[in-house]
PDB file of N, CA and C in Angstrom:
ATOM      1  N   UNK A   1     -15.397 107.935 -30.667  1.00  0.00           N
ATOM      2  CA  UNK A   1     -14.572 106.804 -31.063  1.00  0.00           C
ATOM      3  C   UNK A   1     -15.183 105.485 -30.582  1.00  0.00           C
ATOM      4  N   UNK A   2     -15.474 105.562 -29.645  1.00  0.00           N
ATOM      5  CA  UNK A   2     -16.355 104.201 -29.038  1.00  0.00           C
ATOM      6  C   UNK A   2     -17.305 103.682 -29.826  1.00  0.00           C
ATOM      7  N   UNK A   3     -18.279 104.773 -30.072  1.00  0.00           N
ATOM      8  CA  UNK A   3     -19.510 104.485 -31.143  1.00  0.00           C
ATOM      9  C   UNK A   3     -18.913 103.783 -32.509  1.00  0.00           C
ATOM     10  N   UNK A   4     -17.836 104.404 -32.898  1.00  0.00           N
ATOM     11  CA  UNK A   4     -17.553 103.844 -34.036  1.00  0.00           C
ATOM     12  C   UNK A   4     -17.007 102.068 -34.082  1.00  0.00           C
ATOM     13  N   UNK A   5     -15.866 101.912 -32.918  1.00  0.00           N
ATOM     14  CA  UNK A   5     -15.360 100.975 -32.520  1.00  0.00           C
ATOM     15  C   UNK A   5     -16.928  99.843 -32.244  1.00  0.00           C
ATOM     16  N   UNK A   6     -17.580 100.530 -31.725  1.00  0.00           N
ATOM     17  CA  UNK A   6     -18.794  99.100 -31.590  1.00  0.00           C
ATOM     18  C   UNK A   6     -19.565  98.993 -32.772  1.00  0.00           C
ATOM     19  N   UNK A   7     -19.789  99.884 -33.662  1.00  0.00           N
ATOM     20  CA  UNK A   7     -20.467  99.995 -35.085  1.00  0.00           C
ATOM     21  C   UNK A   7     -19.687  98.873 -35.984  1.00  0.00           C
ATOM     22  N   UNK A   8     -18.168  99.407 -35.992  1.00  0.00           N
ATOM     23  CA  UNK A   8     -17.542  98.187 -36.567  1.00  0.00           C
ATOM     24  C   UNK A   8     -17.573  96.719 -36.156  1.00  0.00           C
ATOM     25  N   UNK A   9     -17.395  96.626 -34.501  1.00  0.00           N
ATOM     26  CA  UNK A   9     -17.221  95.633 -33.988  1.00  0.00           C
ATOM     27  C   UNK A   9     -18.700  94.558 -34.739  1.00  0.00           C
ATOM     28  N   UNK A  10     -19.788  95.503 -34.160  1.00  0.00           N
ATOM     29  CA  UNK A  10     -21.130  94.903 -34.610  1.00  0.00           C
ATOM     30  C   UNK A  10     -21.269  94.598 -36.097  1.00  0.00           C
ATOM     31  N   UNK A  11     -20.625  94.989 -36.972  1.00  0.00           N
ATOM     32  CA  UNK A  11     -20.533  95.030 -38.194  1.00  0.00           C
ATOM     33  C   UNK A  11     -19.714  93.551 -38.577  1.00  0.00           C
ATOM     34  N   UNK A  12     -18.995  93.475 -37.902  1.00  0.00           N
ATOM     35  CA  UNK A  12     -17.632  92.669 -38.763  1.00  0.00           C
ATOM     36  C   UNK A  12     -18.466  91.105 -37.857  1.00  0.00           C
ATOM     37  N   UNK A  13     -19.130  91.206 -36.835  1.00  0.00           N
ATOM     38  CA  UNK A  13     -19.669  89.910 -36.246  1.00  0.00           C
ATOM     39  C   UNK A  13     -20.944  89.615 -36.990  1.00  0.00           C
ATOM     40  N   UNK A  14     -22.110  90.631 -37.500  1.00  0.00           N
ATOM     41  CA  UNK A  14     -22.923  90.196 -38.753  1.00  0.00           C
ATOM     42  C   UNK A  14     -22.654  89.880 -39.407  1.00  0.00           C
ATOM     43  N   UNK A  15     -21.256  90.057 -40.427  1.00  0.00           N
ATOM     44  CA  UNK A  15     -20.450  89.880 -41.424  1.00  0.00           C
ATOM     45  C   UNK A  15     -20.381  88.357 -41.229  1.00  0.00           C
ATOM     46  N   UNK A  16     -19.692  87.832 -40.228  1.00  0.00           N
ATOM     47  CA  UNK A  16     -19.147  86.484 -39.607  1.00  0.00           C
ATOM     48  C   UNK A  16     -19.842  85.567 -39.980  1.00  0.00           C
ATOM     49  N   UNK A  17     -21.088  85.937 -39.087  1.00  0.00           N
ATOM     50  CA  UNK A  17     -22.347  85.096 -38.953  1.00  0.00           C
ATOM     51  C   UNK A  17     -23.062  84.788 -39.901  1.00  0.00           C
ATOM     52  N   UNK A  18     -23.108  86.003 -40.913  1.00  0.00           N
ATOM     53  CA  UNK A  18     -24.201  85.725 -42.223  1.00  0.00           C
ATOM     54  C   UNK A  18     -23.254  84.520 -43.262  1.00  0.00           C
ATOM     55  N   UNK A  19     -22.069  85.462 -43.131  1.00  0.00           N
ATOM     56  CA  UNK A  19     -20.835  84.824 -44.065  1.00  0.00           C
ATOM     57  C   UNK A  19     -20.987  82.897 -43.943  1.00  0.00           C
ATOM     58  N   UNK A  20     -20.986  82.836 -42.804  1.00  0.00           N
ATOM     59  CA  UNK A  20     -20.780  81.044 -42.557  1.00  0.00           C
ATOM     60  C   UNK A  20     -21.076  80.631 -43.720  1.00  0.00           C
ATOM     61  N   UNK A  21     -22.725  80.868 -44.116  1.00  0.00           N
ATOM     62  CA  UNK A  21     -23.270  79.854 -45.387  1.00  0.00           C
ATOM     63  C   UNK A  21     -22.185  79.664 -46.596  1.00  0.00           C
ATOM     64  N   UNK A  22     -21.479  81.085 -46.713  1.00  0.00           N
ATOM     65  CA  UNK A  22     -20.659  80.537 -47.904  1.00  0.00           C
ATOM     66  C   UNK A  22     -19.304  78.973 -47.555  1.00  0.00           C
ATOM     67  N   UNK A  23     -19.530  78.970 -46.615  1.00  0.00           N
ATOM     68  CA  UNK A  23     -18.013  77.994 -46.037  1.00  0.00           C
ATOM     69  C   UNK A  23     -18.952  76.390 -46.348  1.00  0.00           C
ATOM     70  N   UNK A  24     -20.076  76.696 -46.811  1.00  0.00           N
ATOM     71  CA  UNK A  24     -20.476  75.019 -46.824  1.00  0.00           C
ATOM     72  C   UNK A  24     -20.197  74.229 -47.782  1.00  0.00           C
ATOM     73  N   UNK A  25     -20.177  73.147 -47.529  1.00  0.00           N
ATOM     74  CA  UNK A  25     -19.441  71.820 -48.402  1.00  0.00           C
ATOM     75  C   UNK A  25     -20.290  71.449 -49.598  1.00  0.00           C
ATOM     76  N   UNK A  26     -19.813  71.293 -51.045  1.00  0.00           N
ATOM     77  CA  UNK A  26     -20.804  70.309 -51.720  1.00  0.00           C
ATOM     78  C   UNK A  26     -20.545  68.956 -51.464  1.00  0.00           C
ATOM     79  N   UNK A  27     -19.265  68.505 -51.344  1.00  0.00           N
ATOM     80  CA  UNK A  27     -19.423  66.862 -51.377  1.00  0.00           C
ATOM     81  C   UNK A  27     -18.337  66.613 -51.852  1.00  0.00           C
ATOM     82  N   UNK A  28     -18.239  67.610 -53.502  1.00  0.00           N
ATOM     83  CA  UNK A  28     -17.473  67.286 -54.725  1.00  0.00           C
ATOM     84  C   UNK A  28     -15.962  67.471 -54.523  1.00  0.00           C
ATOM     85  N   UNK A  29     -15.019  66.955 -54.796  1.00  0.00           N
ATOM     86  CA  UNK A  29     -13.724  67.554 -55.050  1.00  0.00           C
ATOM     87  C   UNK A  29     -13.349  68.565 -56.043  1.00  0.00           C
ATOM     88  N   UNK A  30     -12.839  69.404 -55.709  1.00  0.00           N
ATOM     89  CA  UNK A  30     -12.028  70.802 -56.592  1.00  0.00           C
ATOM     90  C   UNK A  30     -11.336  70.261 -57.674  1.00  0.00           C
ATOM     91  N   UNK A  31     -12.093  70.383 -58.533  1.00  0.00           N
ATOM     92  CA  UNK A  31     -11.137  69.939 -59.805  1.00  0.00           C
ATOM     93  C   UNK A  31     -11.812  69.061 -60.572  1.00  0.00           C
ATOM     94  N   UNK A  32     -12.546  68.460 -59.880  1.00  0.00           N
ATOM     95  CA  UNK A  32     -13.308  67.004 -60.727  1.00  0.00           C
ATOM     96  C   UNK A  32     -14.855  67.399 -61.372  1.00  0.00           C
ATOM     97  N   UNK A  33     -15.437  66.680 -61.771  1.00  0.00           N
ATOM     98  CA  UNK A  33     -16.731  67.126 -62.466  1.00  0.00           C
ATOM     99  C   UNK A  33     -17.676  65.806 -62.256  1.00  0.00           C
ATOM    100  N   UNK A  34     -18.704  66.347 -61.822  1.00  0.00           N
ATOM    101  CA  UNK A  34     -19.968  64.933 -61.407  1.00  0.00           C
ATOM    102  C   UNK A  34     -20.185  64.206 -62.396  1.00  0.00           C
ATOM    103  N   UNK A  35     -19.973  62.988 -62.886  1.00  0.00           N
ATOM    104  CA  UNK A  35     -20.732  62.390 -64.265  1.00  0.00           C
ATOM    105  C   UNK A  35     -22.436  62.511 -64.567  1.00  0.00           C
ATOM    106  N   UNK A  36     -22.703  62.883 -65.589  1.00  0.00           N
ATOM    107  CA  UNK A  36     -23.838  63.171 -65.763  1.00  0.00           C
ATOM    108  C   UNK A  36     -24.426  62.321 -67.109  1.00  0.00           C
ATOM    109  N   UNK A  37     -25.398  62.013 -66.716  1.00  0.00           N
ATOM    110  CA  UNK A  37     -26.182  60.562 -67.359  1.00  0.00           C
ATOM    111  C   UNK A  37     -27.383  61.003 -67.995  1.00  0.00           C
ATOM    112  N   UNK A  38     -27.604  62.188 -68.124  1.00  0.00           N
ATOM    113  CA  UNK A  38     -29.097  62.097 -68.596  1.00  0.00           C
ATOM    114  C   UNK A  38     -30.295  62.259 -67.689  1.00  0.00           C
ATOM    115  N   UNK A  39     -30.185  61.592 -66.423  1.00  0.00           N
ATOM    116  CA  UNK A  39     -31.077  60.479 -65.797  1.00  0.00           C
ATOM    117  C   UNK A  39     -32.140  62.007 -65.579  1.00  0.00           C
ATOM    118  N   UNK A  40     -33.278  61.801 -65.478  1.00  0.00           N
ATOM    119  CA  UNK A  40     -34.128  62.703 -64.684  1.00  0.00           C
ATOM    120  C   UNK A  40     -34.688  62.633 -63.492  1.00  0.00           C
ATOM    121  N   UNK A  41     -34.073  63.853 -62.667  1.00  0.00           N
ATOM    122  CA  UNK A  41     -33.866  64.169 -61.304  1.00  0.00           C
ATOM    123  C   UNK A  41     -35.311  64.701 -61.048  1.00  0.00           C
ATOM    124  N   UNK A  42     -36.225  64.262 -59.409  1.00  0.00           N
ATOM    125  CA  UNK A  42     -36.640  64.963 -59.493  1.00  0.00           C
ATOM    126  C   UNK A  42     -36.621  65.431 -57.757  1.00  0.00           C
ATOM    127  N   UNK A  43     -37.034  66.906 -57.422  1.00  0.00           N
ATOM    128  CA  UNK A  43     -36.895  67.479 -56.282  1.00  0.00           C
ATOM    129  C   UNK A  43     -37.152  67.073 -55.206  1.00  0.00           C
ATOM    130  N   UNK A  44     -36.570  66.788 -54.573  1.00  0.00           N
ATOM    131  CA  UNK A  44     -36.856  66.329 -52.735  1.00  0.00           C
ATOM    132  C   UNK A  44     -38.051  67.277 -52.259  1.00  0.00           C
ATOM    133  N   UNK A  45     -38.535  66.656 -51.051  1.00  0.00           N
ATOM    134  CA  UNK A  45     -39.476  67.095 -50.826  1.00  0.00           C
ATOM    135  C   UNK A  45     -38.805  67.702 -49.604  1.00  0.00           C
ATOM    136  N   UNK A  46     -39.777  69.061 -49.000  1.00  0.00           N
ATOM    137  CA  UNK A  46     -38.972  69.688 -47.789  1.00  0.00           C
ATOM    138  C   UNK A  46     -38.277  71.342 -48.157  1.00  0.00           C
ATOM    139  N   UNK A  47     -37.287  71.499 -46.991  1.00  0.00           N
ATOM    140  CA  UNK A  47     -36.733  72.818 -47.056  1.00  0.00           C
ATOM    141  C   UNK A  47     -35.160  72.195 -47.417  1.00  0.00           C
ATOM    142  N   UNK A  48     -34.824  73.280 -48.475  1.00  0.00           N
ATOM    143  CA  UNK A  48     -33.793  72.847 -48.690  1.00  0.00           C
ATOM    144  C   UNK A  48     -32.439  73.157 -47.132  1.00  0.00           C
ATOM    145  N   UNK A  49     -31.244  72.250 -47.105  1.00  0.00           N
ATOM    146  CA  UNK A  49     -30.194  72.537 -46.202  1.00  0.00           C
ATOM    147  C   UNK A  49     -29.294  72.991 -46.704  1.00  0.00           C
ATOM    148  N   UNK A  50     -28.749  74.159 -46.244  1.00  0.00           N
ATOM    149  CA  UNK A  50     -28.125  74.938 -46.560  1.00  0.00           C
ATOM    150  C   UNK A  50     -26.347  74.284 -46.455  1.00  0.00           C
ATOM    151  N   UNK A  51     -26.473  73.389 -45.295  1.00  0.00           N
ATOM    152  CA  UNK A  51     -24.897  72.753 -44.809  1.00  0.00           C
ATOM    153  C   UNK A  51     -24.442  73.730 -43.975  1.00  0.00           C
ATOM    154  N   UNK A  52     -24.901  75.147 -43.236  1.00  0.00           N
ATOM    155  CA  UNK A  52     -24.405  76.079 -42.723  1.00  0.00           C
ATOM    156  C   UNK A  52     -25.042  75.781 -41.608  1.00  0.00           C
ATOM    157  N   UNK A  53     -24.128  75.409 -39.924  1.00  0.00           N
ATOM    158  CA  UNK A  53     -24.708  75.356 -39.007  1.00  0.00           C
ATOM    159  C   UNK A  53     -24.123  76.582 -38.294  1.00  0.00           C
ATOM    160  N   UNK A  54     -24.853  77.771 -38.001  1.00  0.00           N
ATOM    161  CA  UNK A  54     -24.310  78.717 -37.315  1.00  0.00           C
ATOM    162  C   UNK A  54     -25.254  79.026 -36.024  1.00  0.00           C
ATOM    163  N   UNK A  55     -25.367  78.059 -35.465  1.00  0.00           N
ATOM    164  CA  UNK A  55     -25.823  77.849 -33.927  1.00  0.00           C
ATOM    165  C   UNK A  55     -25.068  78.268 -32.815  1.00  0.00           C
ATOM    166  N   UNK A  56     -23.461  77.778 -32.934  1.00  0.00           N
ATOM    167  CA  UNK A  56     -22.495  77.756 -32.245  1.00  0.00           C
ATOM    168  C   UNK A  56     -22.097  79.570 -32.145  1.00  0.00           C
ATOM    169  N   UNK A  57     -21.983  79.959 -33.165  1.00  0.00           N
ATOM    170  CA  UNK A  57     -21.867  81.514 -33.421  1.00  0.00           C
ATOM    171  C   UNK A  57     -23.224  82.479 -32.953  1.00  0.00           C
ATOM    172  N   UNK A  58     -24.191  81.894 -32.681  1.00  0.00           N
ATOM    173  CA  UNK A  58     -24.818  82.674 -32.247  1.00  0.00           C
ATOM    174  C   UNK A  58     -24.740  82.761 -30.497  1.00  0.00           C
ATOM    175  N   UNK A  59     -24.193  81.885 -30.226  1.00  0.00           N
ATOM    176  CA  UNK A  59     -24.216  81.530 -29.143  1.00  0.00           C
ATOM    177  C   UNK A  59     -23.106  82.239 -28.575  1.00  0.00           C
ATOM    178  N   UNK A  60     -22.014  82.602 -29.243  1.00  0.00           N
ATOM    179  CA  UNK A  60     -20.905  83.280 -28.885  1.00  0.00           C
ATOM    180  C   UNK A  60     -21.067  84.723 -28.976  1.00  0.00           C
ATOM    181  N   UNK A  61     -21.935  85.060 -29.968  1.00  0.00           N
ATOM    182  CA  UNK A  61     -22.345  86.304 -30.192  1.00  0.00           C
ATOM    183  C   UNK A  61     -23.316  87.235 -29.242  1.00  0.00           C
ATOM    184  N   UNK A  62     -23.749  85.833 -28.232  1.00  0.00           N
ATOM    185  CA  UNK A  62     -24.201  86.203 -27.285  1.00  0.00           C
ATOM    186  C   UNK A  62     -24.530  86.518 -25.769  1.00  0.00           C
ATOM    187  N   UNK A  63     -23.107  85.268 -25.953  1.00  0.00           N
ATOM    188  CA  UNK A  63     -22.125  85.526 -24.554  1.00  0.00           C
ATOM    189  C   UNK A  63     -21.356  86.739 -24.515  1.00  0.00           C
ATOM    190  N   UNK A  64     -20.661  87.158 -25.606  1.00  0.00           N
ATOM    191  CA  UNK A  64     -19.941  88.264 -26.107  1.00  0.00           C
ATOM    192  C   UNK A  64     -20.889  89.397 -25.582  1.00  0.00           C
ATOM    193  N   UNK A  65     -22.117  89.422 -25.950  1.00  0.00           N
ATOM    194  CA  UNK A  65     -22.659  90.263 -25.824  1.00  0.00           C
ATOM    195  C   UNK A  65     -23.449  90.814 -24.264  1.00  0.00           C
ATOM    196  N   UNK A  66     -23.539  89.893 -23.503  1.00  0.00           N
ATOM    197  CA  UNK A  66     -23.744  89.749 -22.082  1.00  0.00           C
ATOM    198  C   UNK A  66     -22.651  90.144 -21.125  1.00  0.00           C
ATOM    199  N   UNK A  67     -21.667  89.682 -21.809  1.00  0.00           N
ATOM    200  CA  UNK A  67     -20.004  90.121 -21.295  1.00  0.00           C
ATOM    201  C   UNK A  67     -20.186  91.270 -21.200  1.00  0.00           C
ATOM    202  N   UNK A  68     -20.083  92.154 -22.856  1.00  0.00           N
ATOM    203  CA  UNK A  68     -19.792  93.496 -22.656  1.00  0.00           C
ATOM    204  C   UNK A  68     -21.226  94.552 -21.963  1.00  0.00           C
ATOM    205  N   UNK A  69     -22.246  93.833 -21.574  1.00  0.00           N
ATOM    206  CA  UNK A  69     -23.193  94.584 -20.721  1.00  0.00           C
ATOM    207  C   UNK A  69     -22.816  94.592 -19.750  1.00  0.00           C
ATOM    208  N   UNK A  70     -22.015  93.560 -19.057  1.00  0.00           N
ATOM    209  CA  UNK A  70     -21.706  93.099 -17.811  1.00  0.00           C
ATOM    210  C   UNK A  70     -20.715  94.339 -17.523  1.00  0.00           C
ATOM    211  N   UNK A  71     -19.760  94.302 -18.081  1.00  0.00           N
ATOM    212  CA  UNK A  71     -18.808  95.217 -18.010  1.00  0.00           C
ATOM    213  C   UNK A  71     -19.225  96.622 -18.022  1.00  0.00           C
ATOM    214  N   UNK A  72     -20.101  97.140 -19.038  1.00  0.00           N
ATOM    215  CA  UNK A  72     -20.316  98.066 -19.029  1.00  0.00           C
ATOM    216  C   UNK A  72     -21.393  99.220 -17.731  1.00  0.00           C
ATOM    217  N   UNK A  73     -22.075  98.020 -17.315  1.00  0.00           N
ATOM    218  CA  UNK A  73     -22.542  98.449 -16.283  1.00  0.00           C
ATOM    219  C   UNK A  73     -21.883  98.077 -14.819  1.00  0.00           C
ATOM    220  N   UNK A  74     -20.560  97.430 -14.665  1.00  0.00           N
ATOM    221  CA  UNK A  74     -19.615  97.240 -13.725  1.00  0.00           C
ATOM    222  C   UNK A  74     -18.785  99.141 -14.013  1.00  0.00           C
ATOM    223  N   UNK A  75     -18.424  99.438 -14.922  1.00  0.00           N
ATOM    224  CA  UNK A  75     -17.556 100.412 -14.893  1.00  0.00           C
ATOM    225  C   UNK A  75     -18.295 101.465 -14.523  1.00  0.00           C
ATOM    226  N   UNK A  76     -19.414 101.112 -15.142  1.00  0.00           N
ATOM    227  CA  UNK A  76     -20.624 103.105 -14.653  1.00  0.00           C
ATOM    228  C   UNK A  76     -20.448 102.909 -12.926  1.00  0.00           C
ATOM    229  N   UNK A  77     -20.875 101.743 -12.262  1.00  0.00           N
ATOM    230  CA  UNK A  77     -21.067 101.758 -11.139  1.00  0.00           C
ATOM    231  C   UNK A  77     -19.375 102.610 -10.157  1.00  0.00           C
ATOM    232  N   UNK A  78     -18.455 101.765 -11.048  1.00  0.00           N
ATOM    233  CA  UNK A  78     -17.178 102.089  -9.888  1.00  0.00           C
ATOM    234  C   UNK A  78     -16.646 103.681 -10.638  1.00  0.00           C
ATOM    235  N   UNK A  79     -17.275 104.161 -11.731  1.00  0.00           N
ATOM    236  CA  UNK A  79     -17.250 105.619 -11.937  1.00  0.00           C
ATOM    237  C   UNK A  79     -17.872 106.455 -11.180  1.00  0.00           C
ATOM    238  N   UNK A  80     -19.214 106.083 -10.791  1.00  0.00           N
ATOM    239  CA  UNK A  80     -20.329 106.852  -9.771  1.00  0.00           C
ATOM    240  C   UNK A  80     -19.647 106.627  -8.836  1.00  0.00           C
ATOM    241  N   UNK A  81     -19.149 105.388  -8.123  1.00  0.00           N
ATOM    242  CA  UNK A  81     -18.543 105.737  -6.814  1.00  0.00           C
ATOM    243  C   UNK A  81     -17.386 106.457  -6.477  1.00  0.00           C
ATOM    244  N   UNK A  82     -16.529 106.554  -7.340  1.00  0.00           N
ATOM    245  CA  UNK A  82     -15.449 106.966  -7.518  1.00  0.00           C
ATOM    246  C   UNK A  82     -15.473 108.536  -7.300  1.00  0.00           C
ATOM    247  N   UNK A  83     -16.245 109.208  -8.367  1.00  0.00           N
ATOM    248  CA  UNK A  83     -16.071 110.637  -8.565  1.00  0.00           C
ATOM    249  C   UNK A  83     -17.739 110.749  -8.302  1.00  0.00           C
TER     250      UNK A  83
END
């Protein structure tokens, strides 16, 4: 049960993390439509930005994850002493 519980756990926090990009902004309002002129556009130079800053989430993902080492090797220890 454990294995599974962290399979999911690990699962649903990749999920999180990858997911962000969809939450990014165009600019535009819901409902409205950009006026369009004809004009010819041409490509910026560079990497495109995605608008997805998931810095902050990795960062949690990795405190999270230090936590539960922490813990996990706190409980082996007071199990060995214990029994």
């Amino acid at each position: 049960m454990r294995k599974v519980a962290l399979a999911a756990g690990s699962a649903f926090a990749y999920l999180l993390v990858t997911a962000t990009t969809a939450f990014a902004d165009s600019g535009i309002a819901p409902g409205t439509q950009p006026p369009v002129r004809g004009d010819i556009v041409t490509p910026p130079d560079g990497t495109a930005f995605t608008g997805a800053n998931i810095a902050i989430w990795l960062v949690a993902i990795a405190a999270l994850v230090v936590v539960g080492a922490t813990l996990l090797v706190v409980s082996k220890r007071r199990a060995a002493s214990v029994g």
